[in-house]
Protein backbone atom coordinates (compact mmCIF):
# COMPACT_ATOMS: atom_id res chain seq x y z
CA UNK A 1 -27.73 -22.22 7.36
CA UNK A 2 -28.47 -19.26 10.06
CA UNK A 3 -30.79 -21.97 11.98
CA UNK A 4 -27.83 -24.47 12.18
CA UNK A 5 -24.85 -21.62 12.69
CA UNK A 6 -23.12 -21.78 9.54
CA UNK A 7 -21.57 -19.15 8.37
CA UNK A 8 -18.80 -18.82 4.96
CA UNK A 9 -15.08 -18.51 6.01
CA UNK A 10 -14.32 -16.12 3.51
CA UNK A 11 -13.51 -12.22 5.16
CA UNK A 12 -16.83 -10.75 5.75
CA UNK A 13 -17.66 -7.14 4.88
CA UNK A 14 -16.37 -4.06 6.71
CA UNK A 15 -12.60 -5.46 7.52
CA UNK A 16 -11.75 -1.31 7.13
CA UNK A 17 -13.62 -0.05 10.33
CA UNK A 18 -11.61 2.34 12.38
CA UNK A 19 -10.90 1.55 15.93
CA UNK A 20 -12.41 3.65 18.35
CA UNK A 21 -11.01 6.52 19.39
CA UNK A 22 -8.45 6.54 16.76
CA UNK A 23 -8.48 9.93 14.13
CA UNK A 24 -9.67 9.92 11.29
CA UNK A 25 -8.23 12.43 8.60
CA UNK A 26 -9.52 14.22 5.75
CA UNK A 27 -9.34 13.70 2.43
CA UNK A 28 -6.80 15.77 0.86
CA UNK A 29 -7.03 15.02 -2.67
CA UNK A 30 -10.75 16.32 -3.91
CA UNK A 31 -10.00 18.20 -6.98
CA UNK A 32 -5.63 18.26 -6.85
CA UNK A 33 -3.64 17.36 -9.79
CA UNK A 34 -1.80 14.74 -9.16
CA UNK A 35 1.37 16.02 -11.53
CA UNK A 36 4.85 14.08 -10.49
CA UNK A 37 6.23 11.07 -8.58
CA UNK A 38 6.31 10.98 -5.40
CA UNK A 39 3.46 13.23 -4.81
CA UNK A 40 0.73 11.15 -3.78
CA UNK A 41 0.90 7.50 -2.56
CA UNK A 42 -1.53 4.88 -1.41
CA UNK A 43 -2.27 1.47 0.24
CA UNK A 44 -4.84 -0.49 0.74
CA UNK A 45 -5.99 -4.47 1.97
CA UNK A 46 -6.93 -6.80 -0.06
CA UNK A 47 -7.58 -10.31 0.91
CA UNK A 48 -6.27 -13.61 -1.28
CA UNK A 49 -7.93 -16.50 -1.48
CA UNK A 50 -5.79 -19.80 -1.15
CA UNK A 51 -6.74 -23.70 -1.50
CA UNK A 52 -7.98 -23.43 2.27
CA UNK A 53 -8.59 -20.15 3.82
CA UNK A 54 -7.17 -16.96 2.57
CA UNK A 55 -4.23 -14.54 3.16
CA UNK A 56 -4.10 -10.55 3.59
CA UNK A 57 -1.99 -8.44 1.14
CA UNK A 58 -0.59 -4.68 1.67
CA UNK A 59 0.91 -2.49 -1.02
CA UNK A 60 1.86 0.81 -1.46
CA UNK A 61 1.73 2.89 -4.51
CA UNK A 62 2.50 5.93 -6.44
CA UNK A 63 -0.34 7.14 -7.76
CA UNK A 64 1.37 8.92 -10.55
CA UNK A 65 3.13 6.63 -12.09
CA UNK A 66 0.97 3.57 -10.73
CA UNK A 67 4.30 1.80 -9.06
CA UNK A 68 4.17 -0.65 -6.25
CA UNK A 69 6.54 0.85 -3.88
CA UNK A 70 6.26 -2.42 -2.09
CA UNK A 71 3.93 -4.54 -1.07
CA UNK A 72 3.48 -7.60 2.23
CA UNK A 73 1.51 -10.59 2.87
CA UNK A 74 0.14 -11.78 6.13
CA UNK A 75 -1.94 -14.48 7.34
CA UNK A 76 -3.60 -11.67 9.84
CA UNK A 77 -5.18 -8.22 9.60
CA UNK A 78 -2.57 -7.30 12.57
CA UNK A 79 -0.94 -3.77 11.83
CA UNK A 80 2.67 -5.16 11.56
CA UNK A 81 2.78 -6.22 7.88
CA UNK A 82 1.27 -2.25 6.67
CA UNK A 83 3.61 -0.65 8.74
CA UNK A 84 6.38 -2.72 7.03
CA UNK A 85 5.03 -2.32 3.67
CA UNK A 86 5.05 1.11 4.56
CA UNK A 87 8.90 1.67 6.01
CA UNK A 88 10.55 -0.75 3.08
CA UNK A 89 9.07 2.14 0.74
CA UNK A 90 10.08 4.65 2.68
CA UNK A 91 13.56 3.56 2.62
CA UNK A 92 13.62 2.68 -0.87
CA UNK A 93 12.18 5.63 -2.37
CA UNK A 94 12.01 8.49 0.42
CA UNK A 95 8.52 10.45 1.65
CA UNK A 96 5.86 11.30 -0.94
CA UNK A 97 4.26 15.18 -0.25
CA UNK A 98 0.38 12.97 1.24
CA UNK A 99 -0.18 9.51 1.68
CA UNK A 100 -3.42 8.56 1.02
CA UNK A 101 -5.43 5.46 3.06
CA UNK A 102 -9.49 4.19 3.80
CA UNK A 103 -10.70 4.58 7.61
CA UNK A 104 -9.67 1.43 8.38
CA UNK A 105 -8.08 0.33 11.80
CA UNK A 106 -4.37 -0.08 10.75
CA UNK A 107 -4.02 3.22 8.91
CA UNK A 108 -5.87 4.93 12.10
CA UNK A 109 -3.27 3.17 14.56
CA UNK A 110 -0.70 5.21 16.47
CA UNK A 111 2.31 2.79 14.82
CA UNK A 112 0.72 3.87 11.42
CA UNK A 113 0.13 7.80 11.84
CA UNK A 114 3.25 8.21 13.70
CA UNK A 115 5.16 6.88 10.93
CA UNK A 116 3.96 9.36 8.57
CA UNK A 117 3.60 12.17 11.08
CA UNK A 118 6.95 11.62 11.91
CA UNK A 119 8.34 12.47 8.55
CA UNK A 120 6.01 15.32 7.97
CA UNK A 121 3.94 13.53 5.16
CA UNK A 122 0.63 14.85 5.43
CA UNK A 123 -2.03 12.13 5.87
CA UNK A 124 -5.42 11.74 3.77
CA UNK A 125 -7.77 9.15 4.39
CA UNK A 126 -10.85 7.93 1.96
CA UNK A 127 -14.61 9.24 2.67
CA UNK A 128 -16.63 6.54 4.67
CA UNK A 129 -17.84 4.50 2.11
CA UNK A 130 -16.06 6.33 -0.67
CA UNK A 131 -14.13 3.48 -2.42
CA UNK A 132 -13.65 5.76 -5.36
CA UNK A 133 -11.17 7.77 -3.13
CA UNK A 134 -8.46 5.28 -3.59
CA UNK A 135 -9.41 3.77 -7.18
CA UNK A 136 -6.11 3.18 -8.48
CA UNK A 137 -4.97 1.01 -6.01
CA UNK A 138 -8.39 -0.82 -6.23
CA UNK A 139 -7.86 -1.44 -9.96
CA UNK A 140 -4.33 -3.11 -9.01
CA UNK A 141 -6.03 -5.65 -7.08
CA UNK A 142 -8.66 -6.33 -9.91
CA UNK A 143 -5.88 -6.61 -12.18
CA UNK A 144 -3.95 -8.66 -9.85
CA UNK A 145 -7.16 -11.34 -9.31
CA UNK A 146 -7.73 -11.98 -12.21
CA UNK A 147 -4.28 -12.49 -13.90
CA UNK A 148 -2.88 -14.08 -10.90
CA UNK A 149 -4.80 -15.70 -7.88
CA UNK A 150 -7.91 -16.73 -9.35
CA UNK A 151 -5.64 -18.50 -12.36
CA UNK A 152 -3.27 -20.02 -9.40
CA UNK A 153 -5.09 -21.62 -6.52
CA UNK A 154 -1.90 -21.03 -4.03
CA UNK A 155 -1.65 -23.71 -1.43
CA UNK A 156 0.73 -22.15 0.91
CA UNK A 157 2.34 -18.49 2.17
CA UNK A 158 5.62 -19.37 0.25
CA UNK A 159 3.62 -20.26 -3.02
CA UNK A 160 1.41 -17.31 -2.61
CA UNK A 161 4.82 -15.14 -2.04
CA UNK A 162 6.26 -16.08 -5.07
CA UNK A 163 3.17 -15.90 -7.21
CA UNK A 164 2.52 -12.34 -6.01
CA UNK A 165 6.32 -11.77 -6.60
CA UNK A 166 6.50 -12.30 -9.70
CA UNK A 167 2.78 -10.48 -10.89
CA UNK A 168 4.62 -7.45 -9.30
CA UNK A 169 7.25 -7.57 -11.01
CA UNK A 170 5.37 -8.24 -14.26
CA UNK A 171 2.57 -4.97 -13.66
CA UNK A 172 5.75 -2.80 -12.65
CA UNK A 173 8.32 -3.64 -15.69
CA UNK A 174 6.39 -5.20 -18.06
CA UNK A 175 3.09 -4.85 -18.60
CA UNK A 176 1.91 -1.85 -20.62
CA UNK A 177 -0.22 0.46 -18.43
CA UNK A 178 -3.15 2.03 -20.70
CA UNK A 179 -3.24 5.57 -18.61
CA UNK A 180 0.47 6.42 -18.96
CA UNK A 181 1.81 7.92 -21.92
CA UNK A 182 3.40 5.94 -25.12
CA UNK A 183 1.83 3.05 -23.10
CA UNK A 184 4.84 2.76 -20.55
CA UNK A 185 5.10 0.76 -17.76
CA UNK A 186 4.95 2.27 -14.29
CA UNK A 187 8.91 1.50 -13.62
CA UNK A 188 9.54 3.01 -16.75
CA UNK A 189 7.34 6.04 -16.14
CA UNK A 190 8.84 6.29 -12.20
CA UNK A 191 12.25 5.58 -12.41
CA UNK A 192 12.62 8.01 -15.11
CA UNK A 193 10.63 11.07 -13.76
CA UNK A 194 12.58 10.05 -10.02
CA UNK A 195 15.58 10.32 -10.81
């Protein structure tokens, strides 16, 4: 295959590099108690495999509770669909205390740190390499795999949007989450303490 150029089509590794010259932050969340809603957030990228080639998927999270704030697909790793992941939560639910990313280029970008800066959220980003950093929001997308996109091989942005749609909805209202207590769901455990 290397002799003859080919090469899989499937996102290769490091799709979380920083650009250069952009900041990187520090990780604000070594040994904190993460105690309400609304105190720590995350997002990450995740990439979704369709029929032929693959989409990109942004989602943001309360770490407390485990809710998806909100969540956007994109057929590029382009900073525009974070950013409005990012805002529609913002606007929904109002500014967590630190928001919580990896090193990678669109949570380094001006349009990304401004956003938070702007607000006074104070930004933490993951330790190079340190996947563990952002683990809840890692676990979604295991979850999310393997009851959804591996099951459903999506054959187009509107299929994939609805699929994803409605495994949201599902993981936020209905399914049972194993680290809350009484075995709530993360709606019921954030819309409750939120209010």
């Amino acid at each position: 295959m290397r002799l003859m150029g080919l090469q899989a089509i499937t996102p290769g590794p490091h799709t979380n590099k920083p650009a250069i010259g952009n900041k990187i932050y520090p990780y604000l969340l070594r040994n904190v108690e993460v105690t309400s809603v609304n105190q720590v957030w995350s997002t990450d990228i995740t990439y979704i495999p369709m029929r032929s080639g693959f989409m990109y998927l942004s989602a943001v999270m309360d770490w407390y509770s485990r809710y998806i704030l909100s969540w956007e697909l994109s057929n590029s790793l382009e900073i525009n669909f974070c950013v409005l992941a990012l805002k529609r939560a913002l606007a929904h639910y109002g500014d967590p205390e630190i928001f919580n990313t990896d090193q990678g280029s669109q949570f380094t970008s001006a349009d990304w740190v401004n956003a938070l800066a702007s607000r006074g959220i104070k930004i933490s980003m993951d330790g190079k390499g340190q996947w563990i950093d952002n683990v809840f929001i890692k676990r979604l997308w295991r979850s999310m795999k393997y009851e959804c996109i591996y099951l459903n091989a999506f054959d187009s942005f509107a299929d994939a949007n609805a699929g994803i749609d409605w495994w949201m909805t599902y993981y936020n209202k209905e399914r049972p989450h194993s680290s809350l207590s009484d075995n709530k769901t993360p709606a019921e455990v954030y819309l409750e303490l939120a209010a």
